[in-house]
PDB file of N, CA and C in Angstrom:
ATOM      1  N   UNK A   1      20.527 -16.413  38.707  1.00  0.00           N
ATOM      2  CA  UNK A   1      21.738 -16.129  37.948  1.00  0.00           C
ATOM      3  C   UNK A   1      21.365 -15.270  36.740  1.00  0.00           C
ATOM      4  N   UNK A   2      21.678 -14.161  36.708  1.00  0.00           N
ATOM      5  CA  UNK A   2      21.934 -13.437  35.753  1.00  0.00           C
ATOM      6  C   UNK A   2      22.538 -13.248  34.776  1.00  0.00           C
ATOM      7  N   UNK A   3      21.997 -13.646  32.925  1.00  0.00           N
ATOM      8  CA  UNK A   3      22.984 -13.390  32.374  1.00  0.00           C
ATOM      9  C   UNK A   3      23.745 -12.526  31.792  1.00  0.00           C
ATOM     10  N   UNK A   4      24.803 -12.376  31.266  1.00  0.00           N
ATOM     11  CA  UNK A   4      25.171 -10.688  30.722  1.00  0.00           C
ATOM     12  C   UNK A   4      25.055 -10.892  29.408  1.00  0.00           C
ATOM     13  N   UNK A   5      24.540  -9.519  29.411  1.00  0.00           N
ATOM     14  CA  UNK A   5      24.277  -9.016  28.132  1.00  0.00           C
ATOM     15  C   UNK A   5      25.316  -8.158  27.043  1.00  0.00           C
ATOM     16  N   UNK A   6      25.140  -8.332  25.738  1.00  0.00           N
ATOM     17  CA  UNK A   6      25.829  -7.092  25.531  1.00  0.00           C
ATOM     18  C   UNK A   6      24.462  -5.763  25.246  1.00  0.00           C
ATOM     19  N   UNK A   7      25.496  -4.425  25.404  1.00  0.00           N
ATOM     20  CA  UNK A   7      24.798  -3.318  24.971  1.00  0.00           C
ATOM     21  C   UNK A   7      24.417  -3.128  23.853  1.00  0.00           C
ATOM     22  N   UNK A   8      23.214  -2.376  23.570  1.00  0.00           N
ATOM     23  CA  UNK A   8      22.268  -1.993  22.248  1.00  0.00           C
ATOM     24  C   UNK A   8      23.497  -0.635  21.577  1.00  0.00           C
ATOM     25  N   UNK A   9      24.059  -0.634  20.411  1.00  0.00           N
ATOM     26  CA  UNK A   9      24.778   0.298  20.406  1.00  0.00           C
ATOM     27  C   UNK A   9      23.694   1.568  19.760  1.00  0.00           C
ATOM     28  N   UNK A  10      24.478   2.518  20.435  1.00  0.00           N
ATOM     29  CA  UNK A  10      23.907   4.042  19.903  1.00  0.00           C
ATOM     30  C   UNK A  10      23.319   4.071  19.244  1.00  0.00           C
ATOM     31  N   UNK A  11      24.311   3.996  17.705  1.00  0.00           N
ATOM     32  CA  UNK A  11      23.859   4.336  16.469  1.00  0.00           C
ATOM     33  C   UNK A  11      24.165   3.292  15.895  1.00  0.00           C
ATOM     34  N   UNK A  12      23.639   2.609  14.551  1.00  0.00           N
ATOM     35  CA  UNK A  12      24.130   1.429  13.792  1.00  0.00           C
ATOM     36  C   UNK A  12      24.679   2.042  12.674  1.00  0.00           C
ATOM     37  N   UNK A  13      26.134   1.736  11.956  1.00  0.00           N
ATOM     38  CA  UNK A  13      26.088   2.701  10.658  1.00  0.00           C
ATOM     39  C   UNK A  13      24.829   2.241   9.395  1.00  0.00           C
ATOM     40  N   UNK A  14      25.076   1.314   9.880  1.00  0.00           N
ATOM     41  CA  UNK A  14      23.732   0.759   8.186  1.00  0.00           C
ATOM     42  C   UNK A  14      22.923  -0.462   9.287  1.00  0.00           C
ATOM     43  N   UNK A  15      21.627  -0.221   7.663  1.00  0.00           N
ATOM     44  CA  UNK A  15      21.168  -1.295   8.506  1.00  0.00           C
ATOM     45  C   UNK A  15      21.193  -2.625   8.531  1.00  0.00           C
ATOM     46  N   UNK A  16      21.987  -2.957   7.663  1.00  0.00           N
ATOM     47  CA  UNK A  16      22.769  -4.206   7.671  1.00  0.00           C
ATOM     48  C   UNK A  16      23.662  -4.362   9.196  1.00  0.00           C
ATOM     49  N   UNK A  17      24.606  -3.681   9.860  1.00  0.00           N
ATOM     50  CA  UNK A  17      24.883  -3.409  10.572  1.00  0.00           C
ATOM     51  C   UNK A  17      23.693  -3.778  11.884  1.00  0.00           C
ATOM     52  N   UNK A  18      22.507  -3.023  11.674  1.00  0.00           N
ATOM     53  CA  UNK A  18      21.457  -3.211  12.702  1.00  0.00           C
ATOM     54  C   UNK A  18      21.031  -4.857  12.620  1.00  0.00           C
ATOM     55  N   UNK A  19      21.119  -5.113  11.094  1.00  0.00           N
ATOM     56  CA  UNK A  19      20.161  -6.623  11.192  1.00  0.00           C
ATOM     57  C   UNK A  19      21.356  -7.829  11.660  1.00  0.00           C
ATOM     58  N   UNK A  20      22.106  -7.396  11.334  1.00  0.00           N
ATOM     59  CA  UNK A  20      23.710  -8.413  12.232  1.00  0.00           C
ATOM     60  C   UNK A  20      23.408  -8.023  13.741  1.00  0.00           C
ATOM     61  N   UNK A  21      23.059  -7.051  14.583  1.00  0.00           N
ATOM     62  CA  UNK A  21      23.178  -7.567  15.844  1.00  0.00           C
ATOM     63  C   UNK A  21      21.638  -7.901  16.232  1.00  0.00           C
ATOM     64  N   UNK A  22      20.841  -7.977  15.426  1.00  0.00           N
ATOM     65  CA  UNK A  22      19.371  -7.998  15.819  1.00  0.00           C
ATOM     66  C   UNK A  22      19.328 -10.038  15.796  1.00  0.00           C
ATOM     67  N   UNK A  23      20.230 -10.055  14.414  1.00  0.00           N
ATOM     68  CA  UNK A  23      20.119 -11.287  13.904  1.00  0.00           C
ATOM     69  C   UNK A  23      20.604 -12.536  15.159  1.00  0.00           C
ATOM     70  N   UNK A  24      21.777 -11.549  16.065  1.00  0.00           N
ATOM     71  CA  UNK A  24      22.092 -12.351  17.008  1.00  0.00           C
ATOM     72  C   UNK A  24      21.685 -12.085  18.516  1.00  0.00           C
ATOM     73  N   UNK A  25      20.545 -11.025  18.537  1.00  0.00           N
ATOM     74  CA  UNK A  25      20.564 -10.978  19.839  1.00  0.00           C
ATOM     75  C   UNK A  25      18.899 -11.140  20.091  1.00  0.00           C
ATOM     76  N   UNK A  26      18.111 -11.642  21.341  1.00  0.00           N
ATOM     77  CA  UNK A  26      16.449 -11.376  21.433  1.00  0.00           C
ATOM     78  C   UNK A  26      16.186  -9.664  21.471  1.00  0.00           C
ATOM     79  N   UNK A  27      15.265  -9.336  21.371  1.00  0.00           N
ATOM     80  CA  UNK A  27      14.795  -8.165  21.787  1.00  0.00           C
ATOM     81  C   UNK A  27      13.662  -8.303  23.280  1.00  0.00           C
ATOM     82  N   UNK A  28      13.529  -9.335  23.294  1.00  0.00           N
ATOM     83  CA  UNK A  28      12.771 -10.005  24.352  1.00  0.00           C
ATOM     84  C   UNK A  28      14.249  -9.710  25.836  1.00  0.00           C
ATOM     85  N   UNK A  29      15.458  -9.491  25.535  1.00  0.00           N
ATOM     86  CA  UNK A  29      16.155  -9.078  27.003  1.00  0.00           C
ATOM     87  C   UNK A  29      16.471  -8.048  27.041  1.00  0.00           C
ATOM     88  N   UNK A  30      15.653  -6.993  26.042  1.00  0.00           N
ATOM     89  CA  UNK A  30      16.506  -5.873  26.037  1.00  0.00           C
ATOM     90  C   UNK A  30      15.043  -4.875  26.287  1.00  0.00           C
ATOM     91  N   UNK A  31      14.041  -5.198  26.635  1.00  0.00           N
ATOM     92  CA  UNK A  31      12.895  -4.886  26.893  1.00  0.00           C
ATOM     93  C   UNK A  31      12.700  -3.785  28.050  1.00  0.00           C
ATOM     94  N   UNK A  32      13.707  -3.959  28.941  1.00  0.00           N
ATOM     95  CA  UNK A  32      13.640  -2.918  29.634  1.00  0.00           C
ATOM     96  C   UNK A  32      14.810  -1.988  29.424  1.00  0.00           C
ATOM     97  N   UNK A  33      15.130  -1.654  28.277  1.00  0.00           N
ATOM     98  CA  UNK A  33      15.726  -0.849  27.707  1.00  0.00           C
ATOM     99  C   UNK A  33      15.024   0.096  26.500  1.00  0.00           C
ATOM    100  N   UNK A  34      13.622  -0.575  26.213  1.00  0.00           N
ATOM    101  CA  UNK A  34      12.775  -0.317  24.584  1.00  0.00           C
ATOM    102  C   UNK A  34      12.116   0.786  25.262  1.00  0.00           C
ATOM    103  N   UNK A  35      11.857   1.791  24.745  1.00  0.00           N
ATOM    104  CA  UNK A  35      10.702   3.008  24.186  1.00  0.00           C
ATOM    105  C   UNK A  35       9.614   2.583  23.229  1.00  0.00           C
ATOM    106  N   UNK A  36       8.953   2.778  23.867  1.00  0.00           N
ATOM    107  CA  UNK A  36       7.275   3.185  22.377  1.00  0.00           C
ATOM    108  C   UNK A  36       7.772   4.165  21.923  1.00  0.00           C
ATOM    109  N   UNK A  37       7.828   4.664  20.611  1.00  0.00           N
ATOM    110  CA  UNK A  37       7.771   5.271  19.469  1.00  0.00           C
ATOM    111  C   UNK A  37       6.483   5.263  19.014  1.00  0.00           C
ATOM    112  N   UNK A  38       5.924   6.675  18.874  1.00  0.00           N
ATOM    113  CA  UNK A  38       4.883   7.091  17.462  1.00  0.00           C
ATOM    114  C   UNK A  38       5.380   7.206  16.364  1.00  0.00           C
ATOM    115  N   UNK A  39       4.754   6.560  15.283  1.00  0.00           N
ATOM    116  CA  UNK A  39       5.316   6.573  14.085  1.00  0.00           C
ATOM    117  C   UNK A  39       4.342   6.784  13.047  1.00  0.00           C
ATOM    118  N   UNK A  40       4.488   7.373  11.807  1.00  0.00           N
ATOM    119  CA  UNK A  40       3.496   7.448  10.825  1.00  0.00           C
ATOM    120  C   UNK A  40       4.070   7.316   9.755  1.00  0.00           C
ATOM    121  N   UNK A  41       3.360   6.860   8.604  1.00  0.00           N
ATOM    122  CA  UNK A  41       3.839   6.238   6.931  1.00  0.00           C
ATOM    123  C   UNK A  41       2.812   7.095   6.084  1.00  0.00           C
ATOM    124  N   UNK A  42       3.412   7.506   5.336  1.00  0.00           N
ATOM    125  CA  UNK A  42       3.192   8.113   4.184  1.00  0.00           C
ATOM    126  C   UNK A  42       3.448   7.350   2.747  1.00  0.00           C
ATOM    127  N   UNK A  43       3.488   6.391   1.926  1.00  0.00           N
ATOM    128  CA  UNK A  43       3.688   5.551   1.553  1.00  0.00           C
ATOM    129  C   UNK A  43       3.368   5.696   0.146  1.00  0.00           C
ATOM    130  N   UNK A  44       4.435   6.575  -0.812  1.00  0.00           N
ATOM    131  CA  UNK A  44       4.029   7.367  -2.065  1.00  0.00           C
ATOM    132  C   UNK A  44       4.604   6.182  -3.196  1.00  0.00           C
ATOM    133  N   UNK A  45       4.749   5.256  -2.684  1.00  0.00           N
ATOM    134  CA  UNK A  45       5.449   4.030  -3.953  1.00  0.00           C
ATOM    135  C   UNK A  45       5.671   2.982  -3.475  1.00  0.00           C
ATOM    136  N   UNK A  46       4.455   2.076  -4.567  1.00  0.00           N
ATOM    137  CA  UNK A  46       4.584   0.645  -3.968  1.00  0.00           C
ATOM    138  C   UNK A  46       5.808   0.281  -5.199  1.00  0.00           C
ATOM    139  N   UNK A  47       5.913  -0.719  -4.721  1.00  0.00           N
ATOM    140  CA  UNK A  47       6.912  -2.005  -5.025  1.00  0.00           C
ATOM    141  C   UNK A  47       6.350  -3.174  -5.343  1.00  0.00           C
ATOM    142  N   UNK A  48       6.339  -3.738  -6.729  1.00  0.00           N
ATOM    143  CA  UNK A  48       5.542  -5.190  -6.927  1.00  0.00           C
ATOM    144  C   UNK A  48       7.144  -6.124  -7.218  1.00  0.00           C
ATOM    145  N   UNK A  49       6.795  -7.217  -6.946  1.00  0.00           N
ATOM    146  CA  UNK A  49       7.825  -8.283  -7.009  1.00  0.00           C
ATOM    147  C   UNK A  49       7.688  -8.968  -8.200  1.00  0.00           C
ATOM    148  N   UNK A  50       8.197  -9.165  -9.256  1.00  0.00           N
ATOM    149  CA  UNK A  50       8.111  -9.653 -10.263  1.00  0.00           C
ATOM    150  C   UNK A  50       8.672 -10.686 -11.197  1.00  0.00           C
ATOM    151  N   UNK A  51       8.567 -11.928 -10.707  1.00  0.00           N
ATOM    152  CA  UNK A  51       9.809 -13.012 -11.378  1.00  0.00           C
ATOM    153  C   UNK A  51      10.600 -12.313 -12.757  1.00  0.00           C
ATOM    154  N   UNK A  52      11.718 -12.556 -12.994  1.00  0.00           N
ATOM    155  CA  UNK A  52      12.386 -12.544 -14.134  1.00  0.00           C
ATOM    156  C   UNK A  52      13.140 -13.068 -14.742  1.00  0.00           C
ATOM    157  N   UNK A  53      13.132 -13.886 -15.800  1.00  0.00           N
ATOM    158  CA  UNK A  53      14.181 -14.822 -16.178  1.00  0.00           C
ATOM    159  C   UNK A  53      15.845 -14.879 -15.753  1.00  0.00           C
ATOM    160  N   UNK A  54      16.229 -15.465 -15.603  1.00  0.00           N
ATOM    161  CA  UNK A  54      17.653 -15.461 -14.795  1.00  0.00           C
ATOM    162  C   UNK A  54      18.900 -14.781 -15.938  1.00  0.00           C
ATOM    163  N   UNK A  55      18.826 -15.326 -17.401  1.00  0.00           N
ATOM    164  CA  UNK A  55      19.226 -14.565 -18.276  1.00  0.00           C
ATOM    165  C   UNK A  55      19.546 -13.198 -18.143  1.00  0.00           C
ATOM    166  N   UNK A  56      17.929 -12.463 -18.067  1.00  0.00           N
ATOM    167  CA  UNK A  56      17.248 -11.330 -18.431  1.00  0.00           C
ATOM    168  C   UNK A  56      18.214 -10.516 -16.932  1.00  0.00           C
ATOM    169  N   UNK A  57      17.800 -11.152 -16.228  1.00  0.00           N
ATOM    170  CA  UNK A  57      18.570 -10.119 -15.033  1.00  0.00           C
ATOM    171  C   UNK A  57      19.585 -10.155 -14.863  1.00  0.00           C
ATOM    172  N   UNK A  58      20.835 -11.233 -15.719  1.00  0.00           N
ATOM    173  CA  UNK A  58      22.330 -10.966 -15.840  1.00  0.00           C
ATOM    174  C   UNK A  58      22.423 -10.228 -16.744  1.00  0.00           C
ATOM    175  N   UNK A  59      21.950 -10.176 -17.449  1.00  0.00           N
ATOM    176  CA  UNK A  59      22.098  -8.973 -18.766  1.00  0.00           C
ATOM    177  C   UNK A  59      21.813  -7.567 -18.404  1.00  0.00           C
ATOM    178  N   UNK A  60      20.686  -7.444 -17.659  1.00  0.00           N
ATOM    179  CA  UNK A  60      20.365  -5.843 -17.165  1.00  0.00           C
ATOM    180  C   UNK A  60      21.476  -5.538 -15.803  1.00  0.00           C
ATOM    181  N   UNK A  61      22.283  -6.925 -15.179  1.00  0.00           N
ATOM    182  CA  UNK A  61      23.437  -6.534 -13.976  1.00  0.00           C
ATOM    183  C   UNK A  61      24.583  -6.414 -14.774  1.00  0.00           C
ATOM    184  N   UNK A  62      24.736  -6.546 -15.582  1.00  0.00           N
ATOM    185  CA  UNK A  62      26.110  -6.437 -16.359  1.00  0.00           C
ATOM    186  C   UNK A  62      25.687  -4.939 -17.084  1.00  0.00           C
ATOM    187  N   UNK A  63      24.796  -4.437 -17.957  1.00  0.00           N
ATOM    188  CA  UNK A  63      24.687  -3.118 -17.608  1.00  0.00           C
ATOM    189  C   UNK A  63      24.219  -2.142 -17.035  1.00  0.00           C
ATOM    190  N   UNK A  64      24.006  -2.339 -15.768  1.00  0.00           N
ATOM    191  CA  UNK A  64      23.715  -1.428 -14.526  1.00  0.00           C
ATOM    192  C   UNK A  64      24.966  -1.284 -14.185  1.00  0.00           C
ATOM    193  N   UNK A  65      25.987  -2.503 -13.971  1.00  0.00           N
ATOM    194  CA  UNK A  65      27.272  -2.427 -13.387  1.00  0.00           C
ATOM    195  C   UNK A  65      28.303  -1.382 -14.370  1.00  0.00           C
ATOM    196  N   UNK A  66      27.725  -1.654 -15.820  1.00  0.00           N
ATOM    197  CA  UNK A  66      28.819  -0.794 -16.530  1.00  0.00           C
ATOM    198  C   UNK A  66      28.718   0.554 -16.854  1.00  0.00           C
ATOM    199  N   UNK A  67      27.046   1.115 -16.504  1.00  0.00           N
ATOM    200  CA  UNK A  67      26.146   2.356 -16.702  1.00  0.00           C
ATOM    201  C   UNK A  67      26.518   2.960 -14.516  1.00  0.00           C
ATOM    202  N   UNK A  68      26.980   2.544 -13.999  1.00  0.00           N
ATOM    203  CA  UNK A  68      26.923   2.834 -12.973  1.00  0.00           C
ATOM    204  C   UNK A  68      25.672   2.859 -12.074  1.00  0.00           C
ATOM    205  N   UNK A  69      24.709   2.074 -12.251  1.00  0.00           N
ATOM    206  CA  UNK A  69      23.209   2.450 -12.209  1.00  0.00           C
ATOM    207  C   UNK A  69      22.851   1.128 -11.316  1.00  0.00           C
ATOM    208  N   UNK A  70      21.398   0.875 -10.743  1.00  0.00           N
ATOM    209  CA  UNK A  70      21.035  -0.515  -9.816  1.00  0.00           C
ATOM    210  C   UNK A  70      20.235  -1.269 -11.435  1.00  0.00           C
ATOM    211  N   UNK A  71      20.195  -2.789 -10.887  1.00  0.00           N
ATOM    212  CA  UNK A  71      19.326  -3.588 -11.754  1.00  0.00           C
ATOM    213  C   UNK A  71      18.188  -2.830 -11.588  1.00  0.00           C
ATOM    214  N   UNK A  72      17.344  -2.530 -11.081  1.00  0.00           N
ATOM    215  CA  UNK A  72      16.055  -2.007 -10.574  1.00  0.00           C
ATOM    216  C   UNK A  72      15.997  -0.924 -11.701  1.00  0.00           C
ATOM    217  N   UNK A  73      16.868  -0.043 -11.718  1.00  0.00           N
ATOM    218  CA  UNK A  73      16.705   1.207 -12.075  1.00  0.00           C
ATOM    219  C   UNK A  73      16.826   0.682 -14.009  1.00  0.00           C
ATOM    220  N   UNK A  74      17.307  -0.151 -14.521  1.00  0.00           N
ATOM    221  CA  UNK A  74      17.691  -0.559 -15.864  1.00  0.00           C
ATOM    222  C   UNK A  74      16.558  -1.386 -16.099  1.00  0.00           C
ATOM    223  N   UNK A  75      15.971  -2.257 -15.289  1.00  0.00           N
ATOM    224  CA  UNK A  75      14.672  -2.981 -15.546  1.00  0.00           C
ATOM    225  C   UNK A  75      13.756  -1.704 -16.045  1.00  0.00           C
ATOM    226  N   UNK A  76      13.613  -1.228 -14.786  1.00  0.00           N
ATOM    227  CA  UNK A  76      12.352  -0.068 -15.196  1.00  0.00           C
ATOM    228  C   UNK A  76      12.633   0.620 -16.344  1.00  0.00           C
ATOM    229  N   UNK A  77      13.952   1.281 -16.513  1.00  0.00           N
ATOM    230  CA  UNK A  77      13.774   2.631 -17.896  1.00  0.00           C
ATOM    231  C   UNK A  77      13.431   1.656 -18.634  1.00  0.00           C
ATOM    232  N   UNK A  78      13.821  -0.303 -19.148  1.00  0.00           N
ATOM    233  CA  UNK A  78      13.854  -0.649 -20.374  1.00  0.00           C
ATOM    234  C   UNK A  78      11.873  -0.859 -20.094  1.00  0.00           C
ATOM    235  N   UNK A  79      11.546  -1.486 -19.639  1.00  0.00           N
ATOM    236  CA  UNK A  79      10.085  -1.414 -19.283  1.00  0.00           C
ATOM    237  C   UNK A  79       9.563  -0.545 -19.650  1.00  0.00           C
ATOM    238  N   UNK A  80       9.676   0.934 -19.122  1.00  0.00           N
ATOM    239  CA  UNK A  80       8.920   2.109 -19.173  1.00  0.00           C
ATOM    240  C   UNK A  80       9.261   2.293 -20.886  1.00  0.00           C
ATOM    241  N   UNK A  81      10.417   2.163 -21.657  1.00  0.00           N
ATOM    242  CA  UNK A  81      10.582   2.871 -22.800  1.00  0.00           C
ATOM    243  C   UNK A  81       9.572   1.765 -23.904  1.00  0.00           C
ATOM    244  N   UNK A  82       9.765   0.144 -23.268  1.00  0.00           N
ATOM    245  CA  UNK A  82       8.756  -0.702 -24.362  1.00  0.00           C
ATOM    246  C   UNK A  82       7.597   0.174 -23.803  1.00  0.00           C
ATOM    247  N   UNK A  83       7.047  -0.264 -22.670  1.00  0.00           N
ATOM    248  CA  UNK A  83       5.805   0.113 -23.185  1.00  0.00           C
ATOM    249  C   UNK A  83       4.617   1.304 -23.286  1.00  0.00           C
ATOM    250  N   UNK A  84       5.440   2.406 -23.243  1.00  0.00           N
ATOM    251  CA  UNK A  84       5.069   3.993 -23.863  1.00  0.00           C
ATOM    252  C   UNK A  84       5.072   3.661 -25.448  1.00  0.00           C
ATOM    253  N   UNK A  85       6.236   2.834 -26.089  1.00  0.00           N
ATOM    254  CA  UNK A  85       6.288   2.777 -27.264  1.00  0.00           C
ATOM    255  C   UNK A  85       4.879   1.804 -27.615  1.00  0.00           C
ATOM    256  N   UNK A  86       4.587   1.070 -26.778  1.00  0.00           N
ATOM    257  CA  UNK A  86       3.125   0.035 -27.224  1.00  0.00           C
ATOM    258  C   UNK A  86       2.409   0.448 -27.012  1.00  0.00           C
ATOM    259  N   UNK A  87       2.138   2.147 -26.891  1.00  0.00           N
ATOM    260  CA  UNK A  87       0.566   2.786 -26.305  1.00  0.00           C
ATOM    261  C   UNK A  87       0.276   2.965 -28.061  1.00  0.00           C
TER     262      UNK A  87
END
């Protein structure tokens, strides 16, 4: 007995989109549908993970949200501007 599947779609618009049907489907039945891909990384910026007080990161989301900007991007300029100023 065979079960049915659904289809792998085309294109995903996002990849949120991709991780919702990944999230619900194996890739283990869709195996004879997969390609090998060559792939290569070039990898010009790491990313460190960095606890931050829970405060500290409602304060930098409330102005990212009002600067139009990501938390990420308001952490770093305030970071980068202390500590150029502490050289």
């Amino acid at each position: 007995m065979s079960k049915r599947r659904d289809t792998i779609p085309e294109h995903f618009n996002s990849a949120e989109e991709a991780g919702e049907f990944w999230d619900s489907h194996s890739a283990a039945d869709y195996w004879d549908e997969m390609e090998e891909k060559e792939m290569e990384f070039d990898i010009q910026k790491r990313t460190f993970l960095v606890p931050v007080d829970g405060r500290i990161y409602l304060l930098a989301k409330k102005q990212a949200e009002a600067e139009h900007r990501t938390v990420e991007q308001i952490i770093n300029t305030l970071l980068d501007r202390e500590l150029v100023k502490a050289k």
